[in-house]
PDB file of N, CA and C in Angstrom:
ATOM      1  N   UNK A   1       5.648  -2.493 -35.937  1.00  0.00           N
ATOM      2  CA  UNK A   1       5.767  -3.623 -35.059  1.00  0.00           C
ATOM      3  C   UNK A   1       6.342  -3.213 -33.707  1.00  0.00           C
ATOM      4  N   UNK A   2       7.170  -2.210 -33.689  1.00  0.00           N
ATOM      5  CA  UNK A   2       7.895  -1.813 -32.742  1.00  0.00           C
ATOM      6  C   UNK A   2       7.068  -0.755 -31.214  1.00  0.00           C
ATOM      7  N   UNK A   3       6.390  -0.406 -32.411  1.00  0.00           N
ATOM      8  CA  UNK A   3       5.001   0.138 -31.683  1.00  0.00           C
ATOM      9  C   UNK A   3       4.191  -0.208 -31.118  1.00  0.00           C
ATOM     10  N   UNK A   4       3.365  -1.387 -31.828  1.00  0.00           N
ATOM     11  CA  UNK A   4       2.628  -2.491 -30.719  1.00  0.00           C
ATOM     12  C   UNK A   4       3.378  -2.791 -29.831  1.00  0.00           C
ATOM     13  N   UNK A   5       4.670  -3.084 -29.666  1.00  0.00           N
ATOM     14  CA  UNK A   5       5.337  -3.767 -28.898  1.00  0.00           C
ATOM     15  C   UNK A   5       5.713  -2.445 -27.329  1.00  0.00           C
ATOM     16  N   UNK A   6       6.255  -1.941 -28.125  1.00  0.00           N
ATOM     17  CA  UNK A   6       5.907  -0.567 -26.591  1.00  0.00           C
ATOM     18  C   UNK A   6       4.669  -0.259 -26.107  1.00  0.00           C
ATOM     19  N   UNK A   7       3.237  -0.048 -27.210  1.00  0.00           N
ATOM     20  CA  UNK A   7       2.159  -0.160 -26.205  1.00  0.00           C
ATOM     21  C   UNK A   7       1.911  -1.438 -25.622  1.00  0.00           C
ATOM     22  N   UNK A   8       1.966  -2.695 -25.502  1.00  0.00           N
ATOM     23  CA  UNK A   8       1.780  -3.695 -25.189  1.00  0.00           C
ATOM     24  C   UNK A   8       2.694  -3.764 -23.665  1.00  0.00           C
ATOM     25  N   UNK A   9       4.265  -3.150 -23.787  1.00  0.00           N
ATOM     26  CA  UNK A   9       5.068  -3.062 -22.248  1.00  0.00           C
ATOM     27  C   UNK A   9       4.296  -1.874 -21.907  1.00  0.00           C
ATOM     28  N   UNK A  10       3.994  -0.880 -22.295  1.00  0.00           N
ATOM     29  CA  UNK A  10       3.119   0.295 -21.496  1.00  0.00           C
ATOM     30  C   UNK A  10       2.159  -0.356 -20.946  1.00  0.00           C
ATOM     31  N   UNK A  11       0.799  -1.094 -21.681  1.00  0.00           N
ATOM     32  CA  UNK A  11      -0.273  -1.871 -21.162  1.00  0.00           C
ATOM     33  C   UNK A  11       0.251  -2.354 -19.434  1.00  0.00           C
ATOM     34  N   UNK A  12       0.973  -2.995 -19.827  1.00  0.00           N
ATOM     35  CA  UNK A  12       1.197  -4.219 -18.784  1.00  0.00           C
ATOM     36  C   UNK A  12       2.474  -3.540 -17.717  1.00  0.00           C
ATOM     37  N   UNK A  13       3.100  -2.616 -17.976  1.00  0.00           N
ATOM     38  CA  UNK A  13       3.529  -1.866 -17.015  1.00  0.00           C
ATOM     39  C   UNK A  13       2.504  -0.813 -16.122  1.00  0.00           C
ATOM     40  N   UNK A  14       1.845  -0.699 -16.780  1.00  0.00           N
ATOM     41  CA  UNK A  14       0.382   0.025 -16.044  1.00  0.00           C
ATOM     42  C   UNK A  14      -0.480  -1.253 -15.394  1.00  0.00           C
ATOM     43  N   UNK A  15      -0.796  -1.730 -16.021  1.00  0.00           N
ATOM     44  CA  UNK A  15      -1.509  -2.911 -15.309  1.00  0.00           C
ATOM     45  C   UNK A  15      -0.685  -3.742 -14.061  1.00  0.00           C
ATOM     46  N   UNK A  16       0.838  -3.959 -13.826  1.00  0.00           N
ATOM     47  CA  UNK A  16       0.921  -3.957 -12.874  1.00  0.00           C
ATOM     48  C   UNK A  16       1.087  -2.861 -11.875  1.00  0.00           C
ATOM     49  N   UNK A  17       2.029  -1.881 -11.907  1.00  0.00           N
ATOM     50  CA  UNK A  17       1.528  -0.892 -11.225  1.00  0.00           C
ATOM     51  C   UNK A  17       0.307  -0.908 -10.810  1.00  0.00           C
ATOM     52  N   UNK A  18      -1.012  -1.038 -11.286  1.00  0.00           N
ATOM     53  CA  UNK A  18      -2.565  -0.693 -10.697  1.00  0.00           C
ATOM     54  C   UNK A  18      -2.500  -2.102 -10.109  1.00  0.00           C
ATOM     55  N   UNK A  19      -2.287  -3.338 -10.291  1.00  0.00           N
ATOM     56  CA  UNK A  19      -2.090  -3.958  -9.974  1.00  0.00           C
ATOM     57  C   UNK A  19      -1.045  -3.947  -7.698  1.00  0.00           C
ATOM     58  N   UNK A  20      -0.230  -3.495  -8.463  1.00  0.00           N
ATOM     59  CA  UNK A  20       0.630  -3.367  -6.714  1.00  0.00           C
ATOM     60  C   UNK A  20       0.096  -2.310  -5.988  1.00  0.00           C
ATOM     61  N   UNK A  21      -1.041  -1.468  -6.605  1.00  0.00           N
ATOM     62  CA  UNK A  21      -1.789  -0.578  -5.635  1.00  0.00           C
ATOM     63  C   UNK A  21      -2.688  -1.080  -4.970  1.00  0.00           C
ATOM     64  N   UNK A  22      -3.420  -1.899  -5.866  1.00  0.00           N
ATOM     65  CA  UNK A  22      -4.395  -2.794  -5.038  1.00  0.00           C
ATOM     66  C   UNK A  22      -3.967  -3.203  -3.922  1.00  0.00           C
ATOM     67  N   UNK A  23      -3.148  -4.396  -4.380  1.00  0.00           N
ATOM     68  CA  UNK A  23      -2.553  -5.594  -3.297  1.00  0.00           C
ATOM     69  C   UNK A  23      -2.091  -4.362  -2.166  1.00  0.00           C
ATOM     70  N   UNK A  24      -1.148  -3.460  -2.263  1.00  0.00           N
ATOM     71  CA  UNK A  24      -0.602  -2.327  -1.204  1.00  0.00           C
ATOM     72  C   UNK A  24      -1.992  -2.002  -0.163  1.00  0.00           C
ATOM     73  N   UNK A  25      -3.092  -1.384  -1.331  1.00  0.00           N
ATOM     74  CA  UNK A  25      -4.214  -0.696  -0.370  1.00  0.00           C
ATOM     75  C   UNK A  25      -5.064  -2.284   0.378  1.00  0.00           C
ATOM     76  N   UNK A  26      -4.957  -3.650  -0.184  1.00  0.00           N
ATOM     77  CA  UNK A  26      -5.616  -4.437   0.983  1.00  0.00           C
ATOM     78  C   UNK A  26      -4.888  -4.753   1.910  1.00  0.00           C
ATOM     79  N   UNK A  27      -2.792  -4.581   1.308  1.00  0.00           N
ATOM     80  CA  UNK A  27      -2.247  -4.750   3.276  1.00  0.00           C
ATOM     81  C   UNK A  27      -3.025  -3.963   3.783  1.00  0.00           C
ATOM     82  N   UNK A  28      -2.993  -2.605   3.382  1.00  0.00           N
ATOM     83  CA  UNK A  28      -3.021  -1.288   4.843  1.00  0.00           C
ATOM     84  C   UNK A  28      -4.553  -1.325   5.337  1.00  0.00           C
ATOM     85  N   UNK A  29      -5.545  -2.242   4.781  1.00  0.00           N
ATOM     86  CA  UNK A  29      -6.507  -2.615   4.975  1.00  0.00           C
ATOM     87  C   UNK A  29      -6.590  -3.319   6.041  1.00  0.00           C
ATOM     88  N   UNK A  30      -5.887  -4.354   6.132  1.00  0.00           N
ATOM     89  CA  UNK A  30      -5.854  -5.615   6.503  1.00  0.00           C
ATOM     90  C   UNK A  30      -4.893  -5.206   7.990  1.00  0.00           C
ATOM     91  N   UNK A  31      -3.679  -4.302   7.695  1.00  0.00           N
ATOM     92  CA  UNK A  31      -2.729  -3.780   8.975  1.00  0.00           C
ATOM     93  C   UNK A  31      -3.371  -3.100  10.039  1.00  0.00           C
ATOM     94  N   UNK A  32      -3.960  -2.067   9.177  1.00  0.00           N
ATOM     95  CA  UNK A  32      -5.402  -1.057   9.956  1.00  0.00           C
ATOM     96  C   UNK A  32      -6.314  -1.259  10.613  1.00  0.00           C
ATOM     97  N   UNK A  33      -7.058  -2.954  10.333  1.00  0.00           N
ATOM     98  CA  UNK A  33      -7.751  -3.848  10.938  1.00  0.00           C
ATOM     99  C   UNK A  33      -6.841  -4.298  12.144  1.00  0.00           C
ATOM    100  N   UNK A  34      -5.850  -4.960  11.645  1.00  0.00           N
ATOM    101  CA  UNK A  34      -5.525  -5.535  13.121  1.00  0.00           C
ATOM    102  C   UNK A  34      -4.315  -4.647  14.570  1.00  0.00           C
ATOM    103  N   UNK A  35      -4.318  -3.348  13.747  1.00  0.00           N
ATOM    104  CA  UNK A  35      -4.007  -2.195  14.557  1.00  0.00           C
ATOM    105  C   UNK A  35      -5.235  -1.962  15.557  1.00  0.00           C
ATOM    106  N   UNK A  36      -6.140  -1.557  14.694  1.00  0.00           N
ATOM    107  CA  UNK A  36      -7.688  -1.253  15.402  1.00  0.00           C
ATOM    108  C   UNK A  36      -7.651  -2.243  16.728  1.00  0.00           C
ATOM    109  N   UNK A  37      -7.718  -3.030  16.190  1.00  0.00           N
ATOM    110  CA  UNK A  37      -8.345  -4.571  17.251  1.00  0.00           C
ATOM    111  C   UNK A  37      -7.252  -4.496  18.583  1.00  0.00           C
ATOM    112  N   UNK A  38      -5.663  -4.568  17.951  1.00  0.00           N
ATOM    113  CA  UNK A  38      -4.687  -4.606  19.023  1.00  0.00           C
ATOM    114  C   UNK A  38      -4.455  -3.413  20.177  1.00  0.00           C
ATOM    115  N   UNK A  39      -4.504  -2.525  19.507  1.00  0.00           N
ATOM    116  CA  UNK A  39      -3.802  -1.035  20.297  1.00  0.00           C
ATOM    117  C   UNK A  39      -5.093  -0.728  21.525  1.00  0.00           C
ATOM    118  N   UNK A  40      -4.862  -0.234  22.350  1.00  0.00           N
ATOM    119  CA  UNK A  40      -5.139   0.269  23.553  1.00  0.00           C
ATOM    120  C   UNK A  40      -6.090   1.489  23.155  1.00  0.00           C
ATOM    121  N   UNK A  41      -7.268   1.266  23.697  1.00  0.00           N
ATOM    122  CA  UNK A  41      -8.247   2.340  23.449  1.00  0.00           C
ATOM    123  C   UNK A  41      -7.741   4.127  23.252  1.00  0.00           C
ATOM    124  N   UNK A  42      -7.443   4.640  22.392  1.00  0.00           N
ATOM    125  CA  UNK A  42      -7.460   5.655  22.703  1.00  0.00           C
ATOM    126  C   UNK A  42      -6.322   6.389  22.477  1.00  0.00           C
ATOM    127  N   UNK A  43      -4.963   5.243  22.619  1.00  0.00           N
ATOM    128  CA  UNK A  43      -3.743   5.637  22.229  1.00  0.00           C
ATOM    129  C   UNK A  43      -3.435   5.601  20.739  1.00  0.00           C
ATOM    130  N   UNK A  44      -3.364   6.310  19.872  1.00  0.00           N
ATOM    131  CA  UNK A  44      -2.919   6.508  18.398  1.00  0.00           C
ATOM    132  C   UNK A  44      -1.523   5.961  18.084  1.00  0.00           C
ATOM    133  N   UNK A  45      -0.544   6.493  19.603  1.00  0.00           N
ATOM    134  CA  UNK A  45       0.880   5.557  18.629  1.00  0.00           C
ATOM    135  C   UNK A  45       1.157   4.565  19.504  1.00  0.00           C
ATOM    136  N   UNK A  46       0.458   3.599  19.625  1.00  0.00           N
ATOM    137  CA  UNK A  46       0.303   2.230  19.415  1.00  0.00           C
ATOM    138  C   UNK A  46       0.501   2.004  18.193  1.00  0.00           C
ATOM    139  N   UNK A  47      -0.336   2.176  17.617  1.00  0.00           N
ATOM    140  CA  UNK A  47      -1.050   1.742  16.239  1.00  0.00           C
ATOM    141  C   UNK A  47       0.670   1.516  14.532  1.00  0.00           C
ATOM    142  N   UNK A  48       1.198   2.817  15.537  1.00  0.00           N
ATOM    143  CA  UNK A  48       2.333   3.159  14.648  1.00  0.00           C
ATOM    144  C   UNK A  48       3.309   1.764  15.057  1.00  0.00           C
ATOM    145  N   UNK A  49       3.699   1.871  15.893  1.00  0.00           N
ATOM    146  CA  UNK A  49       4.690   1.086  16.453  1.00  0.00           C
ATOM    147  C   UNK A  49       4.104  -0.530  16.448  1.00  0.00           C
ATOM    148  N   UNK A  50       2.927  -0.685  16.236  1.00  0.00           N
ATOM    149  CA  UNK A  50       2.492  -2.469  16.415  1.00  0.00           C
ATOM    150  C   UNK A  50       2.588  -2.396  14.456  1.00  0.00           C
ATOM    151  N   UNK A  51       2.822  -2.062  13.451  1.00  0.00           N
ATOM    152  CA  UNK A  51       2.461  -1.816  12.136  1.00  0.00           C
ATOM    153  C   UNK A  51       4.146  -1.626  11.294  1.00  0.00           C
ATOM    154  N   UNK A  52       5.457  -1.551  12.372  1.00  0.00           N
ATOM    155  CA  UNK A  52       6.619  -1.162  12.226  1.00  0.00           C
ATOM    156  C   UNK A  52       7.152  -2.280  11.366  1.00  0.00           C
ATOM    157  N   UNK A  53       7.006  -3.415  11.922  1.00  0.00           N
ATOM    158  CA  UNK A  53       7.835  -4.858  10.915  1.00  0.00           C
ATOM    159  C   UNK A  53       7.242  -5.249   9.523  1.00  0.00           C
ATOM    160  N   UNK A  54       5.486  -4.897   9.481  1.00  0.00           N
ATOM    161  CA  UNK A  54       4.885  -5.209   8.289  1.00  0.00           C
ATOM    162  C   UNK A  54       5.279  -3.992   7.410  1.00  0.00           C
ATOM    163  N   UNK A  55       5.615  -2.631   7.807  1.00  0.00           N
ATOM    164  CA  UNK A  55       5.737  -1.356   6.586  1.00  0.00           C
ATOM    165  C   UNK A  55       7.520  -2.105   6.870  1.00  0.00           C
ATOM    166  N   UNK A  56       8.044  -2.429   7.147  1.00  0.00           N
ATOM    167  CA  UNK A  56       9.521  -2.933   6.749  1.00  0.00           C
ATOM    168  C   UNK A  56       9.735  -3.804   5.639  1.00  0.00           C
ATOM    169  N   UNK A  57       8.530  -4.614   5.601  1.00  0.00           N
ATOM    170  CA  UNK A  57       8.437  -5.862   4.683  1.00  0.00           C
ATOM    171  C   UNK A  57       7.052  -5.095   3.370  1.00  0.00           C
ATOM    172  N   UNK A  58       6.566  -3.987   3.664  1.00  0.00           N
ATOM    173  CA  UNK A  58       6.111  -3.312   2.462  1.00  0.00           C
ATOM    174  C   UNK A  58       7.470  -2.657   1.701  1.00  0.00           C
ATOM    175  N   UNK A  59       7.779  -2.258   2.103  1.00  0.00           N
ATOM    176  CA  UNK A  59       8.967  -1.288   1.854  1.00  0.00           C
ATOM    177  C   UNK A  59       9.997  -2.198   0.620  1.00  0.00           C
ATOM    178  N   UNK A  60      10.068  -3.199   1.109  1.00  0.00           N
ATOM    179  CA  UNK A  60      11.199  -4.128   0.627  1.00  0.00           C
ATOM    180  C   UNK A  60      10.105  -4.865  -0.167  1.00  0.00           C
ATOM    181  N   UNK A  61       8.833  -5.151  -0.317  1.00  0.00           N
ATOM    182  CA  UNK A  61       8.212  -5.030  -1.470  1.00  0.00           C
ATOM    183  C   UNK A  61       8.301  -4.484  -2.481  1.00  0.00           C
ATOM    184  N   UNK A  62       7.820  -2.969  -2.013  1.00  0.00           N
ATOM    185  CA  UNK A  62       8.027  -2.085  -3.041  1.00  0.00           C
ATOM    186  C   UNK A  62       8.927  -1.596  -3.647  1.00  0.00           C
ATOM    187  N   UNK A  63      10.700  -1.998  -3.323  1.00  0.00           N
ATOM    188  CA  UNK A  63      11.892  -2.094  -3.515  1.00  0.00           C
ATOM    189  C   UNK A  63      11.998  -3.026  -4.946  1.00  0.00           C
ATOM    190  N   UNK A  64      11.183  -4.240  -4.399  1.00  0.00           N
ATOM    191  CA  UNK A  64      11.671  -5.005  -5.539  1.00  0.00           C
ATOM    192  C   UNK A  64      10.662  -5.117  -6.544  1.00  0.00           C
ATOM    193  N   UNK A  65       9.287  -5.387  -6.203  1.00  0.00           N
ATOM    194  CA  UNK A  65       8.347  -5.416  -7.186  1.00  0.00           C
ATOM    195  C   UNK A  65       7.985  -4.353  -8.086  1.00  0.00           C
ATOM    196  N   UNK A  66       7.976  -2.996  -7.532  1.00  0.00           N
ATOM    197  CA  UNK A  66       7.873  -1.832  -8.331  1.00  0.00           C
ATOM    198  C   UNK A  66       8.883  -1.620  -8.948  1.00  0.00           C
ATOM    199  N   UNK A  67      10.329  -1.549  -8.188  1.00  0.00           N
ATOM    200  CA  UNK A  67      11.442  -1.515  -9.190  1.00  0.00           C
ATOM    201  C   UNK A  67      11.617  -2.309 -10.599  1.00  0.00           C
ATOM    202  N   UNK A  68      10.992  -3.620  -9.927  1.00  0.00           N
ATOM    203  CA  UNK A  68      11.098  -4.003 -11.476  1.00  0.00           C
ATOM    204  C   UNK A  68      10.209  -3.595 -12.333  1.00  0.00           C
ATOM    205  N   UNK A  69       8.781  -2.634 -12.260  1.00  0.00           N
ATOM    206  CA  UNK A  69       8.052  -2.409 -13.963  1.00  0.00           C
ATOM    207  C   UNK A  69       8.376  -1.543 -14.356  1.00  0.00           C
ATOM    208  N   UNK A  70      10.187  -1.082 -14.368  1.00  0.00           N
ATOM    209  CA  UNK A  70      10.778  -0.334 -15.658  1.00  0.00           C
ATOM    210  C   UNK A  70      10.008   0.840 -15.507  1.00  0.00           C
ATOM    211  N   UNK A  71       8.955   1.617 -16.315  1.00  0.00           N
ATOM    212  CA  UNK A  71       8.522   2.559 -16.421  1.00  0.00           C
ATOM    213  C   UNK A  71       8.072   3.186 -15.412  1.00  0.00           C
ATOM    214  N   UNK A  72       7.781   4.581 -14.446  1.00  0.00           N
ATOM    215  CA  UNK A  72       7.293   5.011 -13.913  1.00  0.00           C
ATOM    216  C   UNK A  72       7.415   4.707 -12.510  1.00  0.00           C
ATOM    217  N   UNK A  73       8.229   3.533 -12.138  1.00  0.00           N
ATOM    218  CA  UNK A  73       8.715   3.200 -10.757  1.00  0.00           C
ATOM    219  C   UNK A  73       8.225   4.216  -9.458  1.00  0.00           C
ATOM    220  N   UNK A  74       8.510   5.698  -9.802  1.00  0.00           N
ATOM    221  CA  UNK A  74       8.504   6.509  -8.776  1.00  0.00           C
ATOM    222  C   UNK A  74       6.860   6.796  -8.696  1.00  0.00           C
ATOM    223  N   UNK A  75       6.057   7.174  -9.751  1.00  0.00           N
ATOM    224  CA  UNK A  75       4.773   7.080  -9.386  1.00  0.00           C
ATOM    225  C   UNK A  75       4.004   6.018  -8.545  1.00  0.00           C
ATOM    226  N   UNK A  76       4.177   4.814  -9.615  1.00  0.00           N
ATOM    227  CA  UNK A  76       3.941   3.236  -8.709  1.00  0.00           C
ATOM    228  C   UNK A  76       4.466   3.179  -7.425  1.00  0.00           C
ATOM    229  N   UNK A  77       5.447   3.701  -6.869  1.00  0.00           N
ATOM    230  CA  UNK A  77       5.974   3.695  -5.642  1.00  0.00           C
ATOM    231  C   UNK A  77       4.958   4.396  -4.808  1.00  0.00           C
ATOM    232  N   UNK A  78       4.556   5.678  -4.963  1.00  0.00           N
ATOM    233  CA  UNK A  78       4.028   6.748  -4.389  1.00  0.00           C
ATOM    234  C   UNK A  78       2.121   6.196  -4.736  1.00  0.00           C
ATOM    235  N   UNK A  79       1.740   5.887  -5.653  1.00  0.00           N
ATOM    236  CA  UNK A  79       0.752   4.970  -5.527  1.00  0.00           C
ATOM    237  C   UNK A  79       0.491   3.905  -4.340  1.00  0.00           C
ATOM    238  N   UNK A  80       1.028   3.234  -4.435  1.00  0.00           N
ATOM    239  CA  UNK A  80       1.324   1.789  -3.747  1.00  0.00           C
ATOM    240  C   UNK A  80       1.351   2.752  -2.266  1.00  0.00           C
ATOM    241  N   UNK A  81       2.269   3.609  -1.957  1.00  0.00           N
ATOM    242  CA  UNK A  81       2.057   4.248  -0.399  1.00  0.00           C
ATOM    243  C   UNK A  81       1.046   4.756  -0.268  1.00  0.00           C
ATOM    244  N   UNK A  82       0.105   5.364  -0.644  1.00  0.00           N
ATOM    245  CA  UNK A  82      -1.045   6.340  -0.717  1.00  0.00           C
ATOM    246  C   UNK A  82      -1.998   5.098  -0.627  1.00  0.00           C
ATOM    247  N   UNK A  83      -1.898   3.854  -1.181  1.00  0.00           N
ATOM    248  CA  UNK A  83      -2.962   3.502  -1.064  1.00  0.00           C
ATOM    249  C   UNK A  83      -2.422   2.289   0.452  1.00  0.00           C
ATOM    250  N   UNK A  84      -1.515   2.382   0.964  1.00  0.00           N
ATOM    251  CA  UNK A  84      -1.396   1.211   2.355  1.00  0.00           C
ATOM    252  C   UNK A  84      -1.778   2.625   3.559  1.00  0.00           C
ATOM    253  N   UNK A  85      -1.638   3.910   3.101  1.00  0.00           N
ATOM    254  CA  UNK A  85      -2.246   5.103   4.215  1.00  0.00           C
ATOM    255  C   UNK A  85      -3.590   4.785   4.027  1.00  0.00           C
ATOM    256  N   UNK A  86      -4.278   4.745   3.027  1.00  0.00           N
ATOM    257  CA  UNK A  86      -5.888   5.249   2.931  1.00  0.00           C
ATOM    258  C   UNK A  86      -6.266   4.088   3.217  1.00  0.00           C
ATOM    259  N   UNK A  87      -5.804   2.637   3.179  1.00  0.00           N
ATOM    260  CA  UNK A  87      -6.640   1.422   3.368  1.00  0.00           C
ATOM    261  C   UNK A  87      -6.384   1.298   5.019  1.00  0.00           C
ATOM    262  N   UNK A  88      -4.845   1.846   5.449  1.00  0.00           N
ATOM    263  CA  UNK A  88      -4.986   2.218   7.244  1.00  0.00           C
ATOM    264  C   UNK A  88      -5.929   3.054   8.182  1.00  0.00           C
ATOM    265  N   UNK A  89      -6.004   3.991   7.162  1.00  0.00           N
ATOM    266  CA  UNK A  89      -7.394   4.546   7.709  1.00  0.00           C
ATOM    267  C   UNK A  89      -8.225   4.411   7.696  1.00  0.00           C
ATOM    268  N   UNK A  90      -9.228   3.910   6.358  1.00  0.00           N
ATOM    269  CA  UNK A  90     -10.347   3.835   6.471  1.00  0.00           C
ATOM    270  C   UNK A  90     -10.606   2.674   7.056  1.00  0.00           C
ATOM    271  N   UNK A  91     -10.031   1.531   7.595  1.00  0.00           N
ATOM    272  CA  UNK A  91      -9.934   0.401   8.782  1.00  0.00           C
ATOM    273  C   UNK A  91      -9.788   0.942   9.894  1.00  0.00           C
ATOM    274  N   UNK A  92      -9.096   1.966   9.977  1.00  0.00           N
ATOM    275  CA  UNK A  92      -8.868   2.447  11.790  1.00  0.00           C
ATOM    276  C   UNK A  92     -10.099   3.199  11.995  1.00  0.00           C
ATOM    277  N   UNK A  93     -10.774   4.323  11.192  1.00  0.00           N
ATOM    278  CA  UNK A  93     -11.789   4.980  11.791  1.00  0.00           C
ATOM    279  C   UNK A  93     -12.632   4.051  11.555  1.00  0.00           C
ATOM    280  N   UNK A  94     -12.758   2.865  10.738  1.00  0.00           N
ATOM    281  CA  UNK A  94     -13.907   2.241  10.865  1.00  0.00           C
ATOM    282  C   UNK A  94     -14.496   1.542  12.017  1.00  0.00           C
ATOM    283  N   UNK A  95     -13.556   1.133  12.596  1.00  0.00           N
ATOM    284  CA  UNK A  95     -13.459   0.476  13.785  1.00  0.00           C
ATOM    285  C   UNK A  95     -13.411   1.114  14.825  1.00  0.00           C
ATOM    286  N   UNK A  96     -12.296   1.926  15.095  1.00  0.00           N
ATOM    287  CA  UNK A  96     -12.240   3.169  16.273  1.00  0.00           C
ATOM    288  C   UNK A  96     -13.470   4.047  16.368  1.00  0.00           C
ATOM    289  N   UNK A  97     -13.694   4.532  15.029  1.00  0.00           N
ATOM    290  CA  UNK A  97     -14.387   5.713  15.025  1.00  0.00           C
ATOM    291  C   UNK A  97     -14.018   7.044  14.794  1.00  0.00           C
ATOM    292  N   UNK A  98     -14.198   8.139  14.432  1.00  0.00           N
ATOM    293  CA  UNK A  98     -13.516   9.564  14.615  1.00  0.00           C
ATOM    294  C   UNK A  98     -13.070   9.963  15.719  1.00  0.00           C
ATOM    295  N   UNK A  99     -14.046   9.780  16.782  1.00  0.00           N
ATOM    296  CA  UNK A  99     -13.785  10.317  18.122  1.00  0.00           C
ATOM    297  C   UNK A  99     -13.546   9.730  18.772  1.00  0.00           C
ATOM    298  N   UNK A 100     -12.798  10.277  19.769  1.00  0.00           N
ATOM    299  CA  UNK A 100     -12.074   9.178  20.891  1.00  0.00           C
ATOM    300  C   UNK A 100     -13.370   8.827  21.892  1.00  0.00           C
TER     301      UNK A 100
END
C-alpha cells in the first residue's frame, strides 16, 4: 500500500514539474514576443533589461511553486529555466531573425 502511495506522489510530482516547464517555456514565449516587438532594432540588451521585472516575478514563481513538489526541486528548477531561455529565443529569432 505504501508503495502505490509513493508511486502515485512520484506520478504527480513529475507531472507537475512537466507541468511548471510548460507554463515557464510559454512565459519566455510570450516575454520573447513582446521583447521582439519592443526593443530597438538591432540592440540585443534592450531585450535584457525590458524582460528584468517579469524574470523577478519568474523567479519568485519558481521559489514557491517548484519548492513546493518535494522531490527533485533542483531539476524542476533548472527545467523550468531552460525552458523560459528556449521559449525567449525561439520568439526573438523568430521575429528578429538571425541576422541583424
Amino acid at each position: 500500500m505504501q508503495e502505490a502511495r509513493a508511486h502515485g506522489s512520484s506520478l504527480r510530482s513529475v507531472v507537475l514539474s512537466l507541468g511548471c516547464a510548460a507554463l515557464a517555456g510559454v512565459v519566455g514565449l510570450g516575454s520573447g514576443t513582446v521583447a521582439a516587438w519592443l526593443a530597438p532594432s538591432g540592440k540585443f540588451s534592450w531585450a535584457g533589461i525590458a524582460v528584468v521585472p517579469l524574470w523577478l516575478l519568474l523567479e519568485f514563481f519558481f521559489e514557491v511553486a517548484i519548492g513546493a513538489l518535494g522531490s527533485r526541486p533542483a531539476a524542476s528548477r533548472l527545467a523550468s529555466g531552460i525552458a523560459v531561455i528556449v521559449g525567449f529565443a525561439v520568439a526573438w529569432f523568430a521575429i528578429r531573425g538571425v541576422a541583424p
